[in-house]
PDB file of N, CA and C in Angstrom:
ATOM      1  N   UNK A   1      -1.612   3.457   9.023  1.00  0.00           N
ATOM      2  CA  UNK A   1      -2.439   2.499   8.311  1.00  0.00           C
ATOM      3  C   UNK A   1      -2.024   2.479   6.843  1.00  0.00           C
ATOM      4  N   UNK A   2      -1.738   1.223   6.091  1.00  0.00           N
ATOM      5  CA  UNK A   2      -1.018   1.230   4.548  1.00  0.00           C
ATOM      6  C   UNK A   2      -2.664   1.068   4.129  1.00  0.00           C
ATOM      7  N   UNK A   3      -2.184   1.846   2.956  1.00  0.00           N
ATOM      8  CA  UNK A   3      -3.246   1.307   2.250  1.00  0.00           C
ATOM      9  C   UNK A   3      -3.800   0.052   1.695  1.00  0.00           C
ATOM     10  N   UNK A   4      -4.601  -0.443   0.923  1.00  0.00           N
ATOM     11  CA  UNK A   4      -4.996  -1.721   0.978  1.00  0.00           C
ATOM     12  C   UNK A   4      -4.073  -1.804  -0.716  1.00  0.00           C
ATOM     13  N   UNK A   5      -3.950  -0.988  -1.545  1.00  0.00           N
ATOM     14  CA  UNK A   5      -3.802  -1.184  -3.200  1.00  0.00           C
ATOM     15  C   UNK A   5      -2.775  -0.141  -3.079  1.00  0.00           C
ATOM     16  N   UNK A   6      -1.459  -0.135  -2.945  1.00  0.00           N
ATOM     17  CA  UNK A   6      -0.338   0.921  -3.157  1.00  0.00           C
ATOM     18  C   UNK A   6      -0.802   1.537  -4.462  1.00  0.00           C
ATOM     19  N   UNK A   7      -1.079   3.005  -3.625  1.00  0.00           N
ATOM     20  CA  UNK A   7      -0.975   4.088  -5.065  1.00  0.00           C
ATOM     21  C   UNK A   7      -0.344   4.926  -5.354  1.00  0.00           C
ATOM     22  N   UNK A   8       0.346   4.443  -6.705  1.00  0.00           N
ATOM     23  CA  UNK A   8       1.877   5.526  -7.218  1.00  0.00           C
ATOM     24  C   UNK A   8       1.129   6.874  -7.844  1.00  0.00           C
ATOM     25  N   UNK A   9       2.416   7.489  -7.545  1.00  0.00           N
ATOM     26  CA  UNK A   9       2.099   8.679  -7.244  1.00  0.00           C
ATOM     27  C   UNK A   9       1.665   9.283  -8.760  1.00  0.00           C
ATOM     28  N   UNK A  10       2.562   7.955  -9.542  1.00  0.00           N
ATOM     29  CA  UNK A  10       1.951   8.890 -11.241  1.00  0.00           C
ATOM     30  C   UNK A  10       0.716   8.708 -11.236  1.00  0.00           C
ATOM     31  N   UNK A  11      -0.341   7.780 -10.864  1.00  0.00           N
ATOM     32  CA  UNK A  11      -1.850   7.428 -10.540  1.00  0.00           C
ATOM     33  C   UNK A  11      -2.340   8.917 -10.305  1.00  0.00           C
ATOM     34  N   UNK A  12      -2.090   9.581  -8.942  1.00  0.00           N
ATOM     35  CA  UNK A  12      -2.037  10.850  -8.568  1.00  0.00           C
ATOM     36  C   UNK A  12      -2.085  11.857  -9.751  1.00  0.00           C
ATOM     37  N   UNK A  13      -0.724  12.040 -10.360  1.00  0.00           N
ATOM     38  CA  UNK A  13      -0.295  13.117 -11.226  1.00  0.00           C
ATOM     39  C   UNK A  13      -1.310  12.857 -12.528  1.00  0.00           C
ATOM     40  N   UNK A  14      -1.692  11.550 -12.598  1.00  0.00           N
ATOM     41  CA  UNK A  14      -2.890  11.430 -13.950  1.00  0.00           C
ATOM     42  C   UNK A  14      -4.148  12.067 -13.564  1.00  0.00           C
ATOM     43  N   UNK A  15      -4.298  12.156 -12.563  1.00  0.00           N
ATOM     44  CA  UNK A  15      -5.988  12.678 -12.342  1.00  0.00           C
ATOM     45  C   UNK A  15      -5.739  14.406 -11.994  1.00  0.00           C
ATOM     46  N   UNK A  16      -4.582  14.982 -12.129  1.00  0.00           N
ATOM     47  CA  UNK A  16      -3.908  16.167 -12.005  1.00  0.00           C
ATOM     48  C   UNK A  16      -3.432  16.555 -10.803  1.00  0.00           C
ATOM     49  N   UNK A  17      -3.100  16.144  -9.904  1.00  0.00           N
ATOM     50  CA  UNK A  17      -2.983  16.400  -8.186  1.00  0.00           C
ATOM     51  C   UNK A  17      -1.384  15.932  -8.351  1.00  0.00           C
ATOM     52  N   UNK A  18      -0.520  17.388  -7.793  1.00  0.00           N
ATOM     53  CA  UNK A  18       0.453  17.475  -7.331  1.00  0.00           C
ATOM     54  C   UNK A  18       1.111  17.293  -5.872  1.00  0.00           C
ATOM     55  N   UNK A  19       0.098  17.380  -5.206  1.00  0.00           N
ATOM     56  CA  UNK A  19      -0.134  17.252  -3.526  1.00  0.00           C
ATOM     57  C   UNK A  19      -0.012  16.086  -3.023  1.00  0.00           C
ATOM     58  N   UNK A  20       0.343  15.715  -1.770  1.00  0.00           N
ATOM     59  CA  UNK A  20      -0.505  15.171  -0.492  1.00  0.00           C
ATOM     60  C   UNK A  20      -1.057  16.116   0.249  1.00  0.00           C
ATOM     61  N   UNK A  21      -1.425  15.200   1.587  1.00  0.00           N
ATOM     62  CA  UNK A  21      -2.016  15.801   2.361  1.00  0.00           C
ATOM     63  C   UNK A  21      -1.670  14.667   4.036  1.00  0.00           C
ATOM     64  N   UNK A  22      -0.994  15.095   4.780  1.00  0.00           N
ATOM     65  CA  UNK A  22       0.010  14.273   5.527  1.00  0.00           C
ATOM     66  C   UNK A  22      -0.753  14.840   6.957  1.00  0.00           C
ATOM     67  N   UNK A  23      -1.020  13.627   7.368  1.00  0.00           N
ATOM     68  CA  UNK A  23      -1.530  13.887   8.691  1.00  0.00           C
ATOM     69  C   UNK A  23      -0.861  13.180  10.018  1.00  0.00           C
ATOM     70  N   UNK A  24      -0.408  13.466  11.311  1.00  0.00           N
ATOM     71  CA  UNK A  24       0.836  13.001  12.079  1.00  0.00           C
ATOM     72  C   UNK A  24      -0.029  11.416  12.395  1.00  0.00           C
ATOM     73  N   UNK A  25       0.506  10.967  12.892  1.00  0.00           N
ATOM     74  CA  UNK A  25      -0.337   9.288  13.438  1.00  0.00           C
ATOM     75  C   UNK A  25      -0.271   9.352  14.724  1.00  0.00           C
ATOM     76  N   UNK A  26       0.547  10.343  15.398  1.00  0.00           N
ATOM     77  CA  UNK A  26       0.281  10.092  17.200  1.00  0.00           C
ATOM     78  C   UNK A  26      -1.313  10.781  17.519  1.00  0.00           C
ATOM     79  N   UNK A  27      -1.671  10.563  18.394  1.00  0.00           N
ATOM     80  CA  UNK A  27      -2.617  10.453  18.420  1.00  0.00           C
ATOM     81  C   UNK A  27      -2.974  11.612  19.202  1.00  0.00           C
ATOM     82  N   UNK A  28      -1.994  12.386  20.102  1.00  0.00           N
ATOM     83  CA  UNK A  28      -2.138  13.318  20.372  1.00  0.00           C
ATOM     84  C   UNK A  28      -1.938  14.726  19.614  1.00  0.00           C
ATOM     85  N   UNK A  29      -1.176  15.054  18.555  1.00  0.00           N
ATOM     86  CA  UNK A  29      -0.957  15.860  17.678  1.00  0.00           C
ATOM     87  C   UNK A  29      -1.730  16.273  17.109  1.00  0.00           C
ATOM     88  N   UNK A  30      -2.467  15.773  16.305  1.00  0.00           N
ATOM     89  CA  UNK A  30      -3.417  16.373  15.105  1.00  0.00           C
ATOM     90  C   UNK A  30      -2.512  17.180  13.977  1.00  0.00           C
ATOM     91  N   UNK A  31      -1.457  17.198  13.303  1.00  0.00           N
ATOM     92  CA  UNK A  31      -0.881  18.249  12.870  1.00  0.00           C
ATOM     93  C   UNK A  31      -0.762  17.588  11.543  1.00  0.00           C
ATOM     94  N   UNK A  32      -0.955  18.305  10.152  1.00  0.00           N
ATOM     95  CA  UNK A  32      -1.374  18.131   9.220  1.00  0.00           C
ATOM     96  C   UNK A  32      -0.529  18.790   8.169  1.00  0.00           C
ATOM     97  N   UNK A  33      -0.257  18.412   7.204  1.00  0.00           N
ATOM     98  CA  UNK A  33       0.591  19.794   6.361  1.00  0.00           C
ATOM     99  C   UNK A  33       0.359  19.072   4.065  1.00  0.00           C
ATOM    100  N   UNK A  34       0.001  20.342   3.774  1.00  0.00           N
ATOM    101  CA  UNK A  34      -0.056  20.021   2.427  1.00  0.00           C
ATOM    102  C   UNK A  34       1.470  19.750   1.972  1.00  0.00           C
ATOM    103  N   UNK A  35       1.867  18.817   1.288  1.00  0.00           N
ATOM    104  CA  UNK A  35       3.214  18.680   0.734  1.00  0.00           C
ATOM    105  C   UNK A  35       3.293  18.788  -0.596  1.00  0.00           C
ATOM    106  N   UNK A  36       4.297  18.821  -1.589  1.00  0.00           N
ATOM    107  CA  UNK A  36       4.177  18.746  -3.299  1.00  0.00           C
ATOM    108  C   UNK A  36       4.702  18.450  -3.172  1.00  0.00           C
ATOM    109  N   UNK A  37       5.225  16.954  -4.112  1.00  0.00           N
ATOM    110  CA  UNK A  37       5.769  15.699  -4.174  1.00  0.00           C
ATOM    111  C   UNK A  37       6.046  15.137  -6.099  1.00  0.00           C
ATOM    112  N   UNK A  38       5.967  16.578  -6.176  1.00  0.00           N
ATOM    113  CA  UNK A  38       6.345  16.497  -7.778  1.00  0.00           C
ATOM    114  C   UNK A  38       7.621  16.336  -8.068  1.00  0.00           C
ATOM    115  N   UNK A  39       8.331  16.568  -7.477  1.00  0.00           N
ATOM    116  CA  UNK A  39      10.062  15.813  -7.515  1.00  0.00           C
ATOM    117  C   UNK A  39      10.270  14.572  -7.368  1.00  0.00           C
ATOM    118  N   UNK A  40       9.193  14.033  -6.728  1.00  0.00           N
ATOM    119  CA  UNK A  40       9.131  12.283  -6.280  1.00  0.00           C
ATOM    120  C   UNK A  40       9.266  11.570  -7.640  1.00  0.00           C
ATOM    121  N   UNK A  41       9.836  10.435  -7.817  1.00  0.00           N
ATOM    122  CA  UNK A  41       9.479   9.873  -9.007  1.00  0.00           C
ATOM    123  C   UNK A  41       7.894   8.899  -9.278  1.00  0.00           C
ATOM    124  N   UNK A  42       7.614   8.896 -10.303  1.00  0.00           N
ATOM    125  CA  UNK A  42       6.162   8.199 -10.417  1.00  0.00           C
ATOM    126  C   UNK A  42       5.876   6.877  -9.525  1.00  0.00           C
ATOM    127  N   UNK A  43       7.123   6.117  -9.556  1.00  0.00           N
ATOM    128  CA  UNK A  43       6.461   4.867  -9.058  1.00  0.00           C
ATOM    129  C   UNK A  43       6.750   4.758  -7.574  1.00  0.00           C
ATOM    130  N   UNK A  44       6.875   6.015  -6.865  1.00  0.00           N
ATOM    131  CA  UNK A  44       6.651   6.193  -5.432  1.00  0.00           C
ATOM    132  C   UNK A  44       4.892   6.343  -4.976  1.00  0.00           C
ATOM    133  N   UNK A  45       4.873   4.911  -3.796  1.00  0.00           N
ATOM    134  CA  UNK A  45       3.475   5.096  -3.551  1.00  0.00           C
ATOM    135  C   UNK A  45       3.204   5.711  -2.219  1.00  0.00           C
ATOM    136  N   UNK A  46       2.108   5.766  -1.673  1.00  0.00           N
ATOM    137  CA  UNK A  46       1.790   6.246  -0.404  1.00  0.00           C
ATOM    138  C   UNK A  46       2.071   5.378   0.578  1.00  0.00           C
ATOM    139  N   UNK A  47       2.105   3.689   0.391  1.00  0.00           N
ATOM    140  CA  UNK A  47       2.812   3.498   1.582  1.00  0.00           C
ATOM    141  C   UNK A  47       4.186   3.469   1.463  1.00  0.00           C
ATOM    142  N   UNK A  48       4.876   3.976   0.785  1.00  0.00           N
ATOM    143  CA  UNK A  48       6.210   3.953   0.984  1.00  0.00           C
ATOM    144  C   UNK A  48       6.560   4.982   1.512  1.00  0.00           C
ATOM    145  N   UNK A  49       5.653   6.098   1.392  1.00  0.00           N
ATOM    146  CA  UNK A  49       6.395   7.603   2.368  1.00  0.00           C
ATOM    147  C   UNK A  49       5.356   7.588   3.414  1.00  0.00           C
ATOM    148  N   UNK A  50       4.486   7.032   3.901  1.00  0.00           N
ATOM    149  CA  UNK A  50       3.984   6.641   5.256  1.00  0.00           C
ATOM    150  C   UNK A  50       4.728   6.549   6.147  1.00  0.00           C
ATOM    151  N   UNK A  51       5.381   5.701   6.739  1.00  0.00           N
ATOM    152  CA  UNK A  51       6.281   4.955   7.621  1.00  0.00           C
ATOM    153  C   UNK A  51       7.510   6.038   7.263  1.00  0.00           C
ATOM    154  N   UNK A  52       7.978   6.915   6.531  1.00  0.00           N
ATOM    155  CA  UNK A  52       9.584   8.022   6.531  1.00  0.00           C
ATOM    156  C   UNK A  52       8.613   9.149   7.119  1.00  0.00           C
ATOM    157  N   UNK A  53       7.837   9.604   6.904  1.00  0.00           N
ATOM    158  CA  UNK A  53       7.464  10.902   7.485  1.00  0.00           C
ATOM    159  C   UNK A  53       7.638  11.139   8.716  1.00  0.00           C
ATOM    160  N   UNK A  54       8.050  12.572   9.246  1.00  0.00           N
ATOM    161  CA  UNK A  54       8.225  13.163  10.523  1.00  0.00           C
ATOM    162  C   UNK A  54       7.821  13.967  10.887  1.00  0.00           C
ATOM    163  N   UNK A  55       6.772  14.314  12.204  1.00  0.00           N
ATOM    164  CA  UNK A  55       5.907  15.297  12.097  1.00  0.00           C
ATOM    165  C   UNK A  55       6.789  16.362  12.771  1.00  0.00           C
ATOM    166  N   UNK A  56       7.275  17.635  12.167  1.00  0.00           N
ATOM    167  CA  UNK A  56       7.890  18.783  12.138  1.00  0.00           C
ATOM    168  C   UNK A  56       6.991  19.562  14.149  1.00  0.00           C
ATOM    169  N   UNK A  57       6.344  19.382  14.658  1.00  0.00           N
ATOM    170  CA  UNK A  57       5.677  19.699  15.244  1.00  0.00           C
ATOM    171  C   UNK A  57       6.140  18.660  16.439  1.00  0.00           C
ATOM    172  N   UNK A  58       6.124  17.200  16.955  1.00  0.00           N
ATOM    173  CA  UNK A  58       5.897  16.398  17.988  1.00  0.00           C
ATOM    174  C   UNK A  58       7.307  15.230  17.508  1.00  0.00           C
ATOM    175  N   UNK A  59       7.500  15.059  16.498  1.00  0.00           N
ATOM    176  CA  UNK A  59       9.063  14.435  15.814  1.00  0.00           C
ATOM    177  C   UNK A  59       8.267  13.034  15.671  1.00  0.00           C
ATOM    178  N   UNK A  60       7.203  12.462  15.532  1.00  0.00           N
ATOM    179  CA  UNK A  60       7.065  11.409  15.726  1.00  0.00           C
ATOM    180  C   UNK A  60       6.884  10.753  14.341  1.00  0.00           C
ATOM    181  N   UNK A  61       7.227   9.637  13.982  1.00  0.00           N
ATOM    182  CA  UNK A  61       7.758   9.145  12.762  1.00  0.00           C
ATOM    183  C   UNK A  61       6.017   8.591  12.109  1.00  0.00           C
ATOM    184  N   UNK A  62       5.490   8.314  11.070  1.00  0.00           N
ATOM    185  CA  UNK A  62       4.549   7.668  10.669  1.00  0.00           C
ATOM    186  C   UNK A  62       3.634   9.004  10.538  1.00  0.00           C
ATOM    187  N   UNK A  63       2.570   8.743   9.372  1.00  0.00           N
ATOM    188  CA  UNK A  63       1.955  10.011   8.979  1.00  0.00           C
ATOM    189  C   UNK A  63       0.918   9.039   8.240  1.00  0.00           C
ATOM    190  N   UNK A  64      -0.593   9.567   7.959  1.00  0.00           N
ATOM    191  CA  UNK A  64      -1.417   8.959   7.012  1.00  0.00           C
ATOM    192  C   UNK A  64      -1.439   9.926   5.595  1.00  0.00           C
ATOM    193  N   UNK A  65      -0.899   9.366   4.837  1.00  0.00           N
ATOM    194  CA  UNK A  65      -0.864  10.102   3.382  1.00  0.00           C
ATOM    195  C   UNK A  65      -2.180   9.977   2.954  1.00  0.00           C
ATOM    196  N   UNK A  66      -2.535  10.799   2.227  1.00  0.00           N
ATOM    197  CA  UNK A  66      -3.783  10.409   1.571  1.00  0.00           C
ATOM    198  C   UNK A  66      -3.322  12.124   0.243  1.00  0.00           C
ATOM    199  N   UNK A  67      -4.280  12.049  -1.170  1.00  0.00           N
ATOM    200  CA  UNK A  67      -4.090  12.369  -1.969  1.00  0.00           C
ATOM    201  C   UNK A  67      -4.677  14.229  -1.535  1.00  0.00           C
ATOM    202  N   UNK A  68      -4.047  14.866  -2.158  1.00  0.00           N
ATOM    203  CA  UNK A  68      -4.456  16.452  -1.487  1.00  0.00           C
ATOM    204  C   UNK A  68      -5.644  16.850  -2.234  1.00  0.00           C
ATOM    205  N   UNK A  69      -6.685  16.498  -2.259  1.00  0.00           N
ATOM    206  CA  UNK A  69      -7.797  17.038  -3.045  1.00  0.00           C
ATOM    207  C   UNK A  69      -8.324  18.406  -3.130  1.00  0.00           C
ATOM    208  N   UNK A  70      -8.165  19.320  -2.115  1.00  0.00           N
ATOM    209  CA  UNK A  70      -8.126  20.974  -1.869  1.00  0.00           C
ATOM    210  C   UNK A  70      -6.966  21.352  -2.357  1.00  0.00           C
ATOM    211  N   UNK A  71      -6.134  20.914  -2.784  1.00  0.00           N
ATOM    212  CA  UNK A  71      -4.692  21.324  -3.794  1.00  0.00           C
ATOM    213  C   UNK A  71      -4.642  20.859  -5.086  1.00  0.00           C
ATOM    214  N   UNK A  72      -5.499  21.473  -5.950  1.00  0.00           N
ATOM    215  CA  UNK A  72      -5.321  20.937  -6.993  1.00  0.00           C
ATOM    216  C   UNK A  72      -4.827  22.213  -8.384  1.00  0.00           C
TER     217      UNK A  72
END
């Protein structure tokens, strides 16, 4: 699912959050993993690494990004 308002990641790094928080999209998995994405450049948003992610666990491509709020 993209988000409705692409949010770059410097958006993120302004409110202090170095994280995601990446969850698989098959529906059978459930598998989840904190990432740091501080190497990313700023104007990378969440739907742009949506659709590249690979869940390390089931291989299946697509992930729901959302901002890591327990990683801060």
């Amino acid at each position: 699912m993209l988000h409705d308002k692409p949010l770059p990641l410097a958006e993120q790094r302004g409110l202090g959050f170095a994280s995601i928080f990446v969850y698989c999209a098959n529906p059978g998995c459930h598998h989840n993993a904190t990432l740091d994405v501080s190497h990313l450049p700023d104007d990378v948003t969440f739907n742009d690494l949506q659709p590249r992610m690979v869940c390390t666990v089931c291989d299946h491509r697509g992930a729901d990004v959302r901002t890591a709020w327990h990683a801060r």
